[in-house]
PDB file of N, CA and C in Angstrom:
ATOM      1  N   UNK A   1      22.888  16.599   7.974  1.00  0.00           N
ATOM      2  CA  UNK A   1      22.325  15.342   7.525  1.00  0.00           C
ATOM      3  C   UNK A   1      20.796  15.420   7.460  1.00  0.00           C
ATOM      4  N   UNK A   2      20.420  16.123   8.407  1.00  0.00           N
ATOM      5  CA  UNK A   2      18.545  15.928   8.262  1.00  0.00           C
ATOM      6  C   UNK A   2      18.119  16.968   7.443  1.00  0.00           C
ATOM      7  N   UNK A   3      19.032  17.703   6.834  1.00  0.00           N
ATOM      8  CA  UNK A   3      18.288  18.586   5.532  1.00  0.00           C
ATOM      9  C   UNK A   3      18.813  17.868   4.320  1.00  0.00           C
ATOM     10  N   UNK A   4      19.673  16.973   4.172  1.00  0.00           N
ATOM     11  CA  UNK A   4      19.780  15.790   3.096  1.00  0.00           C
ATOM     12  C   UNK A   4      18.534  14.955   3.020  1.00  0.00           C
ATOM     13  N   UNK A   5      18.049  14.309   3.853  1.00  0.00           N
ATOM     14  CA  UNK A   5      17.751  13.419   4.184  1.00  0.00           C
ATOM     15  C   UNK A   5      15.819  14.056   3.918  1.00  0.00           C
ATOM     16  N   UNK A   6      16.148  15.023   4.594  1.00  0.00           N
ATOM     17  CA  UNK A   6      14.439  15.612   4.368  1.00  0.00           C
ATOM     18  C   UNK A   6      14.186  15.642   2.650  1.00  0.00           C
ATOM     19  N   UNK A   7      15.435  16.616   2.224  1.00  0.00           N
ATOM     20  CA  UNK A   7      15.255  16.915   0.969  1.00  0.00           C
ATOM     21  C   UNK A   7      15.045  15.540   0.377  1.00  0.00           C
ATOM     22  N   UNK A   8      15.616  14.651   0.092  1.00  0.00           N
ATOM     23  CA  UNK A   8      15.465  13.215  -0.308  1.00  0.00           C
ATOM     24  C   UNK A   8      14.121  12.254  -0.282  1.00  0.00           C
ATOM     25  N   UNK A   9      13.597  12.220   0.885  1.00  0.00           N
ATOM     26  CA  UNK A   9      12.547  11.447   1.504  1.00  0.00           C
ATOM     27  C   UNK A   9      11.125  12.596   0.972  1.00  0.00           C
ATOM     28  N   UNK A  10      11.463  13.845   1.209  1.00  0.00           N
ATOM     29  CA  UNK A  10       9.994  14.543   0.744  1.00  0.00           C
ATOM     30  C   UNK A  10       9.744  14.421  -0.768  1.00  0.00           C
ATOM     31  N   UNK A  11      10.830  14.318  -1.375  1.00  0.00           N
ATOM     32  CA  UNK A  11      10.825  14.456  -3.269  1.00  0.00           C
ATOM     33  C   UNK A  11      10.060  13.012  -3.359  1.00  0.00           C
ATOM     34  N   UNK A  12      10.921  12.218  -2.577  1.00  0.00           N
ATOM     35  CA  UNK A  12      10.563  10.615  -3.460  1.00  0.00           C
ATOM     36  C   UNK A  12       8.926  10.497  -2.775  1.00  0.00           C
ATOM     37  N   UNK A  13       8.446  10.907  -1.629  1.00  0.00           N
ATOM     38  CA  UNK A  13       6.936  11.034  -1.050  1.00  0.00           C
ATOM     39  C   UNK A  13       6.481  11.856  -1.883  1.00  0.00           C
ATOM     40  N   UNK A  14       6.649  12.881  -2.157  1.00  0.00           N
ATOM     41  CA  UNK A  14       5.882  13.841  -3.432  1.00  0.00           C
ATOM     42  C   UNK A  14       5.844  12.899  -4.714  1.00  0.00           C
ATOM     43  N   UNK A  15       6.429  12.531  -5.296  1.00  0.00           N
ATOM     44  CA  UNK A  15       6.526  11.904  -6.489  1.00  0.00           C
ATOM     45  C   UNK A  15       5.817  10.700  -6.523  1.00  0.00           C
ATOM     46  N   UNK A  16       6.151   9.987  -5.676  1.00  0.00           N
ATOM     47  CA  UNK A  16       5.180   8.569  -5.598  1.00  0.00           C
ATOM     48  C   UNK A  16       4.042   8.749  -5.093  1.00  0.00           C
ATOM     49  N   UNK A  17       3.568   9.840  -4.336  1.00  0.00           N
ATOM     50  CA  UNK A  17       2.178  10.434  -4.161  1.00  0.00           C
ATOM     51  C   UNK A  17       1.516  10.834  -4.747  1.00  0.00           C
ATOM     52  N   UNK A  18       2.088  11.410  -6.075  1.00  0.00           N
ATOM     53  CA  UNK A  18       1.856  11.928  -7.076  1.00  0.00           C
ATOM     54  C   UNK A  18       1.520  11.122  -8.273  1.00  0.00           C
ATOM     55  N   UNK A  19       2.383  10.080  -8.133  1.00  0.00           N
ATOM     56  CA  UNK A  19       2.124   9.043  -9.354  1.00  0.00           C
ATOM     57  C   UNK A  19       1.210   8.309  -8.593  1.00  0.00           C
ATOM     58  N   UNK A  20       0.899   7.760  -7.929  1.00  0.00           N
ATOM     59  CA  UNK A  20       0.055   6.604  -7.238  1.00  0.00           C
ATOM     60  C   UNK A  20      -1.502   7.518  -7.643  1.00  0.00           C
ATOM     61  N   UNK A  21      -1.429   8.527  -7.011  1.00  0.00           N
ATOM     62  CA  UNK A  21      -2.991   9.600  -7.389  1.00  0.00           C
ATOM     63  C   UNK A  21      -3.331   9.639  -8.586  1.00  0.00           C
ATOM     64  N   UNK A  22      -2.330   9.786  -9.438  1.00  0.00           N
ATOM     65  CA  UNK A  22      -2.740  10.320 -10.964  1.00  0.00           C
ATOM     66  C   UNK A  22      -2.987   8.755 -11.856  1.00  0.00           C
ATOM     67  N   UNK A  23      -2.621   7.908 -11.395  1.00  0.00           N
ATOM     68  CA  UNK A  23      -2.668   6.787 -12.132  1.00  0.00           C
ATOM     69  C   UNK A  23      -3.514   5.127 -11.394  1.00  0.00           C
ATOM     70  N   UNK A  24      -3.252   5.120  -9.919  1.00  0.00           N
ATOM     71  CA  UNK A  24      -4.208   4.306  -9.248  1.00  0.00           C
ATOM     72  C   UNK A  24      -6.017   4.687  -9.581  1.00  0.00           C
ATOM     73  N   UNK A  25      -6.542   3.812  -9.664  1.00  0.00           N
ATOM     74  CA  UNK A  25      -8.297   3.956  -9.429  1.00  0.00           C
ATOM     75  C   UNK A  25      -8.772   3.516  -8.241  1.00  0.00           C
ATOM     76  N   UNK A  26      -8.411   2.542  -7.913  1.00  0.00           N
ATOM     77  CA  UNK A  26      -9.015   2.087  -6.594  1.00  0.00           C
ATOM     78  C   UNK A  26      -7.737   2.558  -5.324  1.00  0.00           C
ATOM     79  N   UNK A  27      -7.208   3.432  -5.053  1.00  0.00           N
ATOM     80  CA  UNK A  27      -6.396   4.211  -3.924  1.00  0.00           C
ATOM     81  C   UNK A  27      -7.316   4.960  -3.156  1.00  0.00           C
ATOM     82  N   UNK A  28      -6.611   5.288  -1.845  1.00  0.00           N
ATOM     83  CA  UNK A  28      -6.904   5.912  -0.706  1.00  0.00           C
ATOM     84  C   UNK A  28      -6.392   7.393  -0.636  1.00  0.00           C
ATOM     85  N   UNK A  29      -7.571   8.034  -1.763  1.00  0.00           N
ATOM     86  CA  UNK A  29      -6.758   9.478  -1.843  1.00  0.00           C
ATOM     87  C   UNK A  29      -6.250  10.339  -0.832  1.00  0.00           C
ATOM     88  N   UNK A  30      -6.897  10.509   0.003  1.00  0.00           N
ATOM     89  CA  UNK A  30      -6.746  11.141   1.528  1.00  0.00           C
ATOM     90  C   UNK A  30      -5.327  10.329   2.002  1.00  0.00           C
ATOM     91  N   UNK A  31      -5.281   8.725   1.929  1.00  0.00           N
ATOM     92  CA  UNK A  31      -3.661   8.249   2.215  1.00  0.00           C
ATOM     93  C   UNK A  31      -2.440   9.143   1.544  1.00  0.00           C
ATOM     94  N   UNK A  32      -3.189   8.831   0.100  1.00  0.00           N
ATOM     95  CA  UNK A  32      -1.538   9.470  -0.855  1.00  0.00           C
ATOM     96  C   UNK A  32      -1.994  10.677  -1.046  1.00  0.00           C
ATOM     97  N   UNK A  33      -2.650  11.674  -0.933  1.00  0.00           N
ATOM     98  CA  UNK A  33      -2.896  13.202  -0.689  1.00  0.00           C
ATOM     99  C   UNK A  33      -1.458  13.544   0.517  1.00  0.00           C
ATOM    100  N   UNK A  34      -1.938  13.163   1.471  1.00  0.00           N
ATOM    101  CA  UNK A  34      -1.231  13.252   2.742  1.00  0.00           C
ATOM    102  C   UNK A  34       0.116  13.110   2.206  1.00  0.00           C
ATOM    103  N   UNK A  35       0.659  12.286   1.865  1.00  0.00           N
ATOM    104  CA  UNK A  35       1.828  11.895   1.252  1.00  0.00           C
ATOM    105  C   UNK A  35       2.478  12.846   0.319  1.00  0.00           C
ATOM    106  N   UNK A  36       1.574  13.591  -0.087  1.00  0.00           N
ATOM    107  CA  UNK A  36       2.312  14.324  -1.131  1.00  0.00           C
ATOM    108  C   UNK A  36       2.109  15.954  -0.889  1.00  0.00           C
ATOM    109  N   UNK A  37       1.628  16.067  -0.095  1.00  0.00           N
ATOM    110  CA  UNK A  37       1.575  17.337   1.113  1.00  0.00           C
ATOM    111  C   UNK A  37       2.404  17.474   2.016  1.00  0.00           C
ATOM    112  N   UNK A  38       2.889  15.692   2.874  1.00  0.00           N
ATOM    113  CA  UNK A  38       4.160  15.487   3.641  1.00  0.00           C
ATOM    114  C   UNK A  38       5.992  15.999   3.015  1.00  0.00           C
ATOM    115  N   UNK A  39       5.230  15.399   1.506  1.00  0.00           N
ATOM    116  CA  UNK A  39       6.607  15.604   0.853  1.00  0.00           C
ATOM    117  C   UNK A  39       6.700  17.212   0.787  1.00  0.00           C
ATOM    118  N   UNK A  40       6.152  17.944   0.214  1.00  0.00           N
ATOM    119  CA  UNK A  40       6.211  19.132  -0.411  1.00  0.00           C
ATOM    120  C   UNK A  40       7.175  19.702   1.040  1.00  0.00           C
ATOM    121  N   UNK A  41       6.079  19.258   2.158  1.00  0.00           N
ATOM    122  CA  UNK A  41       6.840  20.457   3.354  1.00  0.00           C
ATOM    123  C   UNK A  41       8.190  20.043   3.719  1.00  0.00           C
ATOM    124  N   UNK A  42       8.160  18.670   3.692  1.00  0.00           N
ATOM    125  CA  UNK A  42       9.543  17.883   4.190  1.00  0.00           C
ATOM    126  C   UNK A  42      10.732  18.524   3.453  1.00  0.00           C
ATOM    127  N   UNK A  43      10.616  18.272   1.805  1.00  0.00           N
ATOM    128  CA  UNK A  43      11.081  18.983   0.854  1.00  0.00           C
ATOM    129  C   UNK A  43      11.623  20.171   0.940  1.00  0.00           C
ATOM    130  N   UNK A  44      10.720  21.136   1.349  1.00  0.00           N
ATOM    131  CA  UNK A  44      11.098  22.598   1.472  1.00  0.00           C
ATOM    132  C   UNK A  44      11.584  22.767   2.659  1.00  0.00           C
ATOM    133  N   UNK A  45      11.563  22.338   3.765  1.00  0.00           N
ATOM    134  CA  UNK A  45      12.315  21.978   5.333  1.00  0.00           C
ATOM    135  C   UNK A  45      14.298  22.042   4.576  1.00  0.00           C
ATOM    136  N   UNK A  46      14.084  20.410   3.984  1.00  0.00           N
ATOM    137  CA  UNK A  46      15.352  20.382   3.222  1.00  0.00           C
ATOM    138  C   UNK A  46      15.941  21.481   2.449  1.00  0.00           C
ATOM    139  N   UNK A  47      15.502  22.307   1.771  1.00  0.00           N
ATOM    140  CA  UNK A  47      16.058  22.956   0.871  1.00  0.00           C
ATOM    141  C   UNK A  47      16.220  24.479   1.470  1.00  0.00           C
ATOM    142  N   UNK A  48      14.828  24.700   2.367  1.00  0.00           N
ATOM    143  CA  UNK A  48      15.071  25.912   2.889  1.00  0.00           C
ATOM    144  C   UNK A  48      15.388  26.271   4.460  1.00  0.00           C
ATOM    145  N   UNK A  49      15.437  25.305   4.787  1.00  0.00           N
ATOM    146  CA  UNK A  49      14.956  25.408   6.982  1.00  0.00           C
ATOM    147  C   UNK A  49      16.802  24.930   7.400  1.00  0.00           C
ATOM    148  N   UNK A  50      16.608  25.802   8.214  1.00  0.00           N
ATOM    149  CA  UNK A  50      18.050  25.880   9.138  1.00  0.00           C
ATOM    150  C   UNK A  50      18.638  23.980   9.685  1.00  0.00           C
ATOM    151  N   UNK A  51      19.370  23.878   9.933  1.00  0.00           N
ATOM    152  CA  UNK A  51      19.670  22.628  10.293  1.00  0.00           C
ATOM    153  C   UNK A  51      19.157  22.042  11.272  1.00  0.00           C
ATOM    154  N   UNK A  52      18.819  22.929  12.628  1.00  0.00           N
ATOM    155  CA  UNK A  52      17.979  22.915  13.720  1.00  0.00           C
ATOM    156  C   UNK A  52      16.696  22.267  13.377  1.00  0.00           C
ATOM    157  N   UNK A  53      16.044  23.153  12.544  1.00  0.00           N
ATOM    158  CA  UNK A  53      14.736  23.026  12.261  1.00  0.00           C
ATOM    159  C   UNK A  53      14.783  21.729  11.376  1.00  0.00           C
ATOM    160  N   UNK A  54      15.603  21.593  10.664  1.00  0.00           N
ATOM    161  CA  UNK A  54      15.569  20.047   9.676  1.00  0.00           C
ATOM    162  C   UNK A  54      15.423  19.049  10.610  1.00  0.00           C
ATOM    163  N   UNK A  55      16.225  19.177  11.504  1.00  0.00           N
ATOM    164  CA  UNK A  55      16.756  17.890  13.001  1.00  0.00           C
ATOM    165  C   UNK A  55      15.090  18.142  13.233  1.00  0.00           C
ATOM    166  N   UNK A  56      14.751  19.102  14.171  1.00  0.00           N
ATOM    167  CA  UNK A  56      13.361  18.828  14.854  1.00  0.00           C
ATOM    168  C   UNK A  56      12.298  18.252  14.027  1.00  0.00           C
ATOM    169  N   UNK A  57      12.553  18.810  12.676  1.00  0.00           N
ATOM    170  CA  UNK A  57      11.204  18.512  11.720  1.00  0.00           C
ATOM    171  C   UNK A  57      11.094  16.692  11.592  1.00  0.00           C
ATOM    172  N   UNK A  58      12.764  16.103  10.983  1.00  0.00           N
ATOM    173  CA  UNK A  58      12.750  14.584  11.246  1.00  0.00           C
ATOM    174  C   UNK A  58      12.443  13.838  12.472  1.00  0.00           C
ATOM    175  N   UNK A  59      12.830  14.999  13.410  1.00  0.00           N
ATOM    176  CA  UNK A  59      12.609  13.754  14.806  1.00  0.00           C
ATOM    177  C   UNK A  59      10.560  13.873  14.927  1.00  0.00           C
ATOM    178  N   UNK A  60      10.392  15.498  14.717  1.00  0.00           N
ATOM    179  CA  UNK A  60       8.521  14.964  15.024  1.00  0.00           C
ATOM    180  C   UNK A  60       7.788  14.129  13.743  1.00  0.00           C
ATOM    181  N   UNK A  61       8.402  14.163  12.558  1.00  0.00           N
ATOM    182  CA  UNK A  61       8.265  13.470  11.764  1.00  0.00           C
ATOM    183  C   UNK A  61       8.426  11.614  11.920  1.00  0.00           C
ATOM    184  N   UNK A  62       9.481  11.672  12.259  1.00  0.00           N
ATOM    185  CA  UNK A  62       9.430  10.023  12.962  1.00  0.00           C
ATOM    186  C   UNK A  62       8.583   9.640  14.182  1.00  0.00           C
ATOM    187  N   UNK A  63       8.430  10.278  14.452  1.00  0.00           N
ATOM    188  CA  UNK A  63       7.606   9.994  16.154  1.00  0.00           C
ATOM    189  C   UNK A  63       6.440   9.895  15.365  1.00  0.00           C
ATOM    190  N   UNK A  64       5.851  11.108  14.885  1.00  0.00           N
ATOM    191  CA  UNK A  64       4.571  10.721  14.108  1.00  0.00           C
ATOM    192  C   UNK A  64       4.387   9.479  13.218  1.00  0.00           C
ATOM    193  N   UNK A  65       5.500   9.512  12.168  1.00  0.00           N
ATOM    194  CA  UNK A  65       4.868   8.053  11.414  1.00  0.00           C
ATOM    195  C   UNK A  65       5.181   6.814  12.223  1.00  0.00           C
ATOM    196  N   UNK A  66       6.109   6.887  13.317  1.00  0.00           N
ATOM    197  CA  UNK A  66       5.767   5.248  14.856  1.00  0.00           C
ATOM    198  C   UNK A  66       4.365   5.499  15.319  1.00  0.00           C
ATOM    199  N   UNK A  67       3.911   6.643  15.567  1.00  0.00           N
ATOM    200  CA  UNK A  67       2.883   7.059  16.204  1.00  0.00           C
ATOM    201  C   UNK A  67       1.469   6.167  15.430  1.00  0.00           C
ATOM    202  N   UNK A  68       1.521   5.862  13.952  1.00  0.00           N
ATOM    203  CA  UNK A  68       1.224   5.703  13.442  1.00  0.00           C
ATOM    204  C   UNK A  68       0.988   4.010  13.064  1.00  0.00           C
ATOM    205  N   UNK A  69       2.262   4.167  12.462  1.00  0.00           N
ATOM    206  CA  UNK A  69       2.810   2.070  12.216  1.00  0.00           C
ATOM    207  C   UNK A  69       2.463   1.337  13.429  1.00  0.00           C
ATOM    208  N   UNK A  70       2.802   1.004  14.912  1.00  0.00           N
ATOM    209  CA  UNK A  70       2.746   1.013  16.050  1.00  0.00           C
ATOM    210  C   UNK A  70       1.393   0.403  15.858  1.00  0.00           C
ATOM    211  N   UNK A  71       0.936   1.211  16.613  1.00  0.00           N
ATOM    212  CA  UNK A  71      -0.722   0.714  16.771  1.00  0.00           C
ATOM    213  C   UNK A  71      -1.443  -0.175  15.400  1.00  0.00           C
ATOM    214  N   UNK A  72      -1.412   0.079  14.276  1.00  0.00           N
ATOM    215  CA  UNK A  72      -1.896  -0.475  13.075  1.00  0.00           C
ATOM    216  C   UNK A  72      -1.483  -2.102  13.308  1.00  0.00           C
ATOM    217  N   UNK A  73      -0.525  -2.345  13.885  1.00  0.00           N
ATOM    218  CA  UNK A  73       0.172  -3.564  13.911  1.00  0.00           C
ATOM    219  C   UNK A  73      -0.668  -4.371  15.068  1.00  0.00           C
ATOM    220  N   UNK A  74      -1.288  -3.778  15.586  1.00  0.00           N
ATOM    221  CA  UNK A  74      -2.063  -4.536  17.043  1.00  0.00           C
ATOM    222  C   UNK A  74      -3.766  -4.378  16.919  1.00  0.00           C
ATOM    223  N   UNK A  75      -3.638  -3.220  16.267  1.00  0.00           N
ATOM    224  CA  UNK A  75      -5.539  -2.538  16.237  1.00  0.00           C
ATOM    225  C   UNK A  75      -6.270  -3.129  15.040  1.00  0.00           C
ATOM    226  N   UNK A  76      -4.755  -3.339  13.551  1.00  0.00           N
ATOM    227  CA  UNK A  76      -5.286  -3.645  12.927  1.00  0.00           C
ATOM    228  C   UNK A  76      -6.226  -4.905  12.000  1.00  0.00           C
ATOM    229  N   UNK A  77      -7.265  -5.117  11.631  1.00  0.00           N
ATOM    230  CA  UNK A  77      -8.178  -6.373  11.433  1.00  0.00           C
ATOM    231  C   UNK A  77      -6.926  -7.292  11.088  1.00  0.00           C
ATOM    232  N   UNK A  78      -6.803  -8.426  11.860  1.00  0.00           N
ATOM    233  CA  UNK A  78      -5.633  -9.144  11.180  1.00  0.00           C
ATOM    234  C   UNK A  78      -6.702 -10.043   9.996  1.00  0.00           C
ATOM    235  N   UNK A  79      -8.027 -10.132  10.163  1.00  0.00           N
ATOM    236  CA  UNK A  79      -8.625 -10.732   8.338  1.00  0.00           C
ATOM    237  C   UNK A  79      -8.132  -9.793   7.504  1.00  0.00           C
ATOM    238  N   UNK A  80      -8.059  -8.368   7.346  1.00  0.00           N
ATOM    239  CA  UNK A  80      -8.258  -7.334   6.220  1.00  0.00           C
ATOM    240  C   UNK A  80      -6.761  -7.052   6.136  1.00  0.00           C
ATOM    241  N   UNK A  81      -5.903  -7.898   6.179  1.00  0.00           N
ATOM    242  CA  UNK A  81      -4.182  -7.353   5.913  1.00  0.00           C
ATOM    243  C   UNK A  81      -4.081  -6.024   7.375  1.00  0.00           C
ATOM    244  N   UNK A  82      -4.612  -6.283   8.343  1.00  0.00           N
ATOM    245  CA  UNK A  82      -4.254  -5.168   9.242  1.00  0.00           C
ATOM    246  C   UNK A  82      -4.828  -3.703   8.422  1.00  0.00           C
ATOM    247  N   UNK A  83      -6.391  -4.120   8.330  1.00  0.00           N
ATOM    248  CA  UNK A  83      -6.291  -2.700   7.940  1.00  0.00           C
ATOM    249  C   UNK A  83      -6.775  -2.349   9.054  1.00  0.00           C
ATOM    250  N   UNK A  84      -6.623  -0.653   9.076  1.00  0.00           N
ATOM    251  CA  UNK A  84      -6.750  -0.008  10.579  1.00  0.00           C
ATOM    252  C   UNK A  84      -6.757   1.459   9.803  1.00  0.00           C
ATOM    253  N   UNK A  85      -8.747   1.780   9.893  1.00  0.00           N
ATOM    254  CA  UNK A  85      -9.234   2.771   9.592  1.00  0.00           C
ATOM    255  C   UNK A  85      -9.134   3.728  10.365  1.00  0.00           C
ATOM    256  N   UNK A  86      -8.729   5.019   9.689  1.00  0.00           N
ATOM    257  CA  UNK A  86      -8.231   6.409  10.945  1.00  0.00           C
ATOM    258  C   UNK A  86      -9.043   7.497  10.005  1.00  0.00           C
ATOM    259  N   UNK A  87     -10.250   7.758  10.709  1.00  0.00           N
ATOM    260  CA  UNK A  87     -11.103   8.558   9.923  1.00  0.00           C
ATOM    261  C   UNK A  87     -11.364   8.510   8.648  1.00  0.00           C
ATOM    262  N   UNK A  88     -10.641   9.387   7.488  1.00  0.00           N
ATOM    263  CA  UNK A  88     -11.299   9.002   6.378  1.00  0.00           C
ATOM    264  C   UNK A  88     -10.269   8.419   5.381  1.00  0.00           C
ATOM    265  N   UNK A  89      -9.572   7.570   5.941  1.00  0.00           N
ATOM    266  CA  UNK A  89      -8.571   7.004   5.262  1.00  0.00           C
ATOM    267  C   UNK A  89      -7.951   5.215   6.121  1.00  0.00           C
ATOM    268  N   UNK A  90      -7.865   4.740   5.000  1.00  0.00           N
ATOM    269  CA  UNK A  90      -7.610   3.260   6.073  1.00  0.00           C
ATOM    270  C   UNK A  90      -6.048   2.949   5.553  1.00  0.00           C
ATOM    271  N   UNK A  91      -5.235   2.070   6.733  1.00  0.00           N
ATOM    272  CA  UNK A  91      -4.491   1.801   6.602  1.00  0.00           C
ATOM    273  C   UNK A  91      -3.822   0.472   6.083  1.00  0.00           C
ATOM    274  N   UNK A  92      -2.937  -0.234   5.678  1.00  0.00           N
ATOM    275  CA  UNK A  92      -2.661  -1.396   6.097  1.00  0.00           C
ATOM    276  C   UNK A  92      -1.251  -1.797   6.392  1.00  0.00           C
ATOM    277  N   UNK A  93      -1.482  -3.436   6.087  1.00  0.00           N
ATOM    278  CA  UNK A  93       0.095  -4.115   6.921  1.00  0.00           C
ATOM    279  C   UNK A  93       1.368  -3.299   5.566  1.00  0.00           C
ATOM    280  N   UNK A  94       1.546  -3.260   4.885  1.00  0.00           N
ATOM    281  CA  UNK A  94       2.288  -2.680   4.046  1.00  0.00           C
ATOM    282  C   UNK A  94       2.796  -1.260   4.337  1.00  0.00           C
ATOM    283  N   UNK A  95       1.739  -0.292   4.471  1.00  0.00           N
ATOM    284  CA  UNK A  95       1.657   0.906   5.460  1.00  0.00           C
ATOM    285  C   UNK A  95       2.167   1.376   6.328  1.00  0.00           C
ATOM    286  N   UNK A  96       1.982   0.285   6.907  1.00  0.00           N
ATOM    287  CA  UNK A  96       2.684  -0.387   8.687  1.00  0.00           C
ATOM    288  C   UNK A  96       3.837  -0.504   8.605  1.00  0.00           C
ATOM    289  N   UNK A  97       4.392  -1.000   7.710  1.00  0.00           N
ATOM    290  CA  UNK A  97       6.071  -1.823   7.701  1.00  0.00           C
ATOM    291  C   UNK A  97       6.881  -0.120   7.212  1.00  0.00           C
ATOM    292  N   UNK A  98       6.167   0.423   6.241  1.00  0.00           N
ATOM    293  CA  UNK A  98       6.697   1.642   5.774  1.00  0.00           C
ATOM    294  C   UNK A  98       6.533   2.384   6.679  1.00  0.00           C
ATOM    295  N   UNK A  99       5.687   2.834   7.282  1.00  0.00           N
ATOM    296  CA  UNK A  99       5.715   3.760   8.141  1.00  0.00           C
ATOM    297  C   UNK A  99       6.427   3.638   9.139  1.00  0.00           C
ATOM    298  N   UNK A 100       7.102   2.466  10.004  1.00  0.00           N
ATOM    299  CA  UNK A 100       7.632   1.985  10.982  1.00  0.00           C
ATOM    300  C   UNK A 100       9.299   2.252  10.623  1.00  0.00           C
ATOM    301  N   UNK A 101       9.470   1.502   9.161  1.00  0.00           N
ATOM    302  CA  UNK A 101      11.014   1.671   8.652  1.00  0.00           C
ATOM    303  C   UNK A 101      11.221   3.605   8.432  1.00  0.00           C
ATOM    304  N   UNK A 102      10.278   3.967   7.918  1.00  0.00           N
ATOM    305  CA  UNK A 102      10.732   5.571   7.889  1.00  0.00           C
ATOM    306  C   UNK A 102      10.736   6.655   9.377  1.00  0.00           C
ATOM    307  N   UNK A 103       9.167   6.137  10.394  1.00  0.00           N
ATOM    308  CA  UNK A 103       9.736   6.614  11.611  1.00  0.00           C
ATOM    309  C   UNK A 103      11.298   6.329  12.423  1.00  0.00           C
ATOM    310  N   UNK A 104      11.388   5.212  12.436  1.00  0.00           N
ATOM    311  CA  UNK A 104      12.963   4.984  13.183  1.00  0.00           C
ATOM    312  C   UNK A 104      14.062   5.371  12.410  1.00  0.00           C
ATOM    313  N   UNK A 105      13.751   5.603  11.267  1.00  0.00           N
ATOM    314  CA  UNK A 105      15.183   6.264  10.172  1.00  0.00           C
ATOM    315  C   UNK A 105      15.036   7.658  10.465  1.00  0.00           C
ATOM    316  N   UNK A 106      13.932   8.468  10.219  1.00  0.00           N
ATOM    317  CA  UNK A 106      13.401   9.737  10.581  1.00  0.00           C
ATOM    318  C   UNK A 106      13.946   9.950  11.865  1.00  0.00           C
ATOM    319  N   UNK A 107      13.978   9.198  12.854  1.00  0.00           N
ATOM    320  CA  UNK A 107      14.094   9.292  14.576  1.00  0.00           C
ATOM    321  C   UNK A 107      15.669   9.357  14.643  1.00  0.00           C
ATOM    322  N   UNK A 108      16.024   8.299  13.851  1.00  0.00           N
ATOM    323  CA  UNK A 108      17.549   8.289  13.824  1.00  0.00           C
ATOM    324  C   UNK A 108      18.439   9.314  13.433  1.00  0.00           C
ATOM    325  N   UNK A 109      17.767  10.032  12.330  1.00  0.00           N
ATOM    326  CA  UNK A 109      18.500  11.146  11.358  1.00  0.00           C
ATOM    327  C   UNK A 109      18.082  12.428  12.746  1.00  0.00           C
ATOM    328  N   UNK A 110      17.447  12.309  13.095  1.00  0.00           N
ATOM    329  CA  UNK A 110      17.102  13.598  14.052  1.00  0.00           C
ATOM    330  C   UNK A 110      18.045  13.635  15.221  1.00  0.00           C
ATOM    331  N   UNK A 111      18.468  12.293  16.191  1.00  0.00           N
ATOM    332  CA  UNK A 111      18.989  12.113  16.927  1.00  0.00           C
ATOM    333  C   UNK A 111      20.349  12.365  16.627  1.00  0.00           C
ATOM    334  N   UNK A 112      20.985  12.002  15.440  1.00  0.00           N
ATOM    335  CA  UNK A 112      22.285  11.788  14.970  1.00  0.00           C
ATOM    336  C   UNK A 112      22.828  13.031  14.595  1.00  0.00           C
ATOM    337  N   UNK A 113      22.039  14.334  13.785  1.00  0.00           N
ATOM    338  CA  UNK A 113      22.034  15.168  12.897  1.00  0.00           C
ATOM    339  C   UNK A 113      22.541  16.264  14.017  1.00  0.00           C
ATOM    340  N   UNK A 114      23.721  16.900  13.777  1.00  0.00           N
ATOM    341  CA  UNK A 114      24.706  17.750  14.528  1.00  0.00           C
ATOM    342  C   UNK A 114      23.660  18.882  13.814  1.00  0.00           C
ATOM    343  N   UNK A 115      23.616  20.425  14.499  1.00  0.00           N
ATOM    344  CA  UNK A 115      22.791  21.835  14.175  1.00  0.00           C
ATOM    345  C   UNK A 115      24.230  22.741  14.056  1.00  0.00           C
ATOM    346  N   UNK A 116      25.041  22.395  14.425  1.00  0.00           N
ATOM    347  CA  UNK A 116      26.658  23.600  14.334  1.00  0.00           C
ATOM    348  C   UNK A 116      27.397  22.852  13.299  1.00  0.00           C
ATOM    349  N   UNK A 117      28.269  23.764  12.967  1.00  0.00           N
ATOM    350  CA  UNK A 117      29.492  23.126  12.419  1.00  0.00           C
ATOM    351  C   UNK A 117      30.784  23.684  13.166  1.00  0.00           C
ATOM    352  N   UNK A 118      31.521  22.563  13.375  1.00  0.00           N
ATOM    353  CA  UNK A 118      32.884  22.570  14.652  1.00  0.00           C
ATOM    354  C   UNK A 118      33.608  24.074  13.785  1.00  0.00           C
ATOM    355  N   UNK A 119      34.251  24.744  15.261  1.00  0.00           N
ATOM    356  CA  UNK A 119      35.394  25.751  14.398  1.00  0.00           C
ATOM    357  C   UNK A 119      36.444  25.303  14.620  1.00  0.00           C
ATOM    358  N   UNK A 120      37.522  25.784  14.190  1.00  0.00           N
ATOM    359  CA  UNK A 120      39.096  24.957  14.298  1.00  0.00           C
ATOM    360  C   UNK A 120      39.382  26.610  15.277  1.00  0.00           C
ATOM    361  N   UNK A 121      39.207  26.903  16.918  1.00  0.00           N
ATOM    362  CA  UNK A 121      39.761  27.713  17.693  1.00  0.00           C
ATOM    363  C   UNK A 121      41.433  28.147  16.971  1.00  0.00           C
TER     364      UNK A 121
END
């Protein structure tokens, strides 16, 4: 399941990272850069990385984007839509909600995601 799931989630982050860059003017390139660097590896996790490694990659993958959503929700300016600047890229409440719904799905697929397949002894 977490090399489905990688493969899936890195394409549609590559692609909408991709379109948002090539066609937004006023975007947070360093935001959707990231995004489409996330995808590529997530992507290739999916298509090429052992099942093990898919599981670990979603679970530090979710921890990171809670790691993320989490704090934005408390740190961030509640005037500026919660934005919540992290070096050279700022965040916001939209950000927040995404990043939060994909860490605990990410967390979930890692937790859930079997690395064997049963033999019939």
């Amino acid at each position: 399941m977490a090399n489905i799931v990688s493969k899936v989630v890195g394409i549609i982050s590559f692609v909408a990272g991709s379109i948002v860059l090539a066609v937004g003017k006023h975007v947070d390139r360093y935001h959707f850069g990231f995004h489409v660097v996330w995808g590529i590896i997530a992507a290739s996790v999916g298509f090429l990385a052992s099942r093990s490694v898919a599981k670990v990659f979603c679970l530090i993958s979710g921890f990171f984007y809670l790691a993320l959503s989490v704090p934005g929700f408390f740190l961030g300016d509640p005037a500026m839509n919660r934005d919540w600047p992290i070096g050279p890229t700022h965040l916001m409440l939209p950000d927040h909600i995404l990043h939060a719904i994909l860490g605990v799905g990410l967390v979930a697929v890692g937790l859930l995601s079997k690395t064997k397949t049963r033999t019939n002894d």
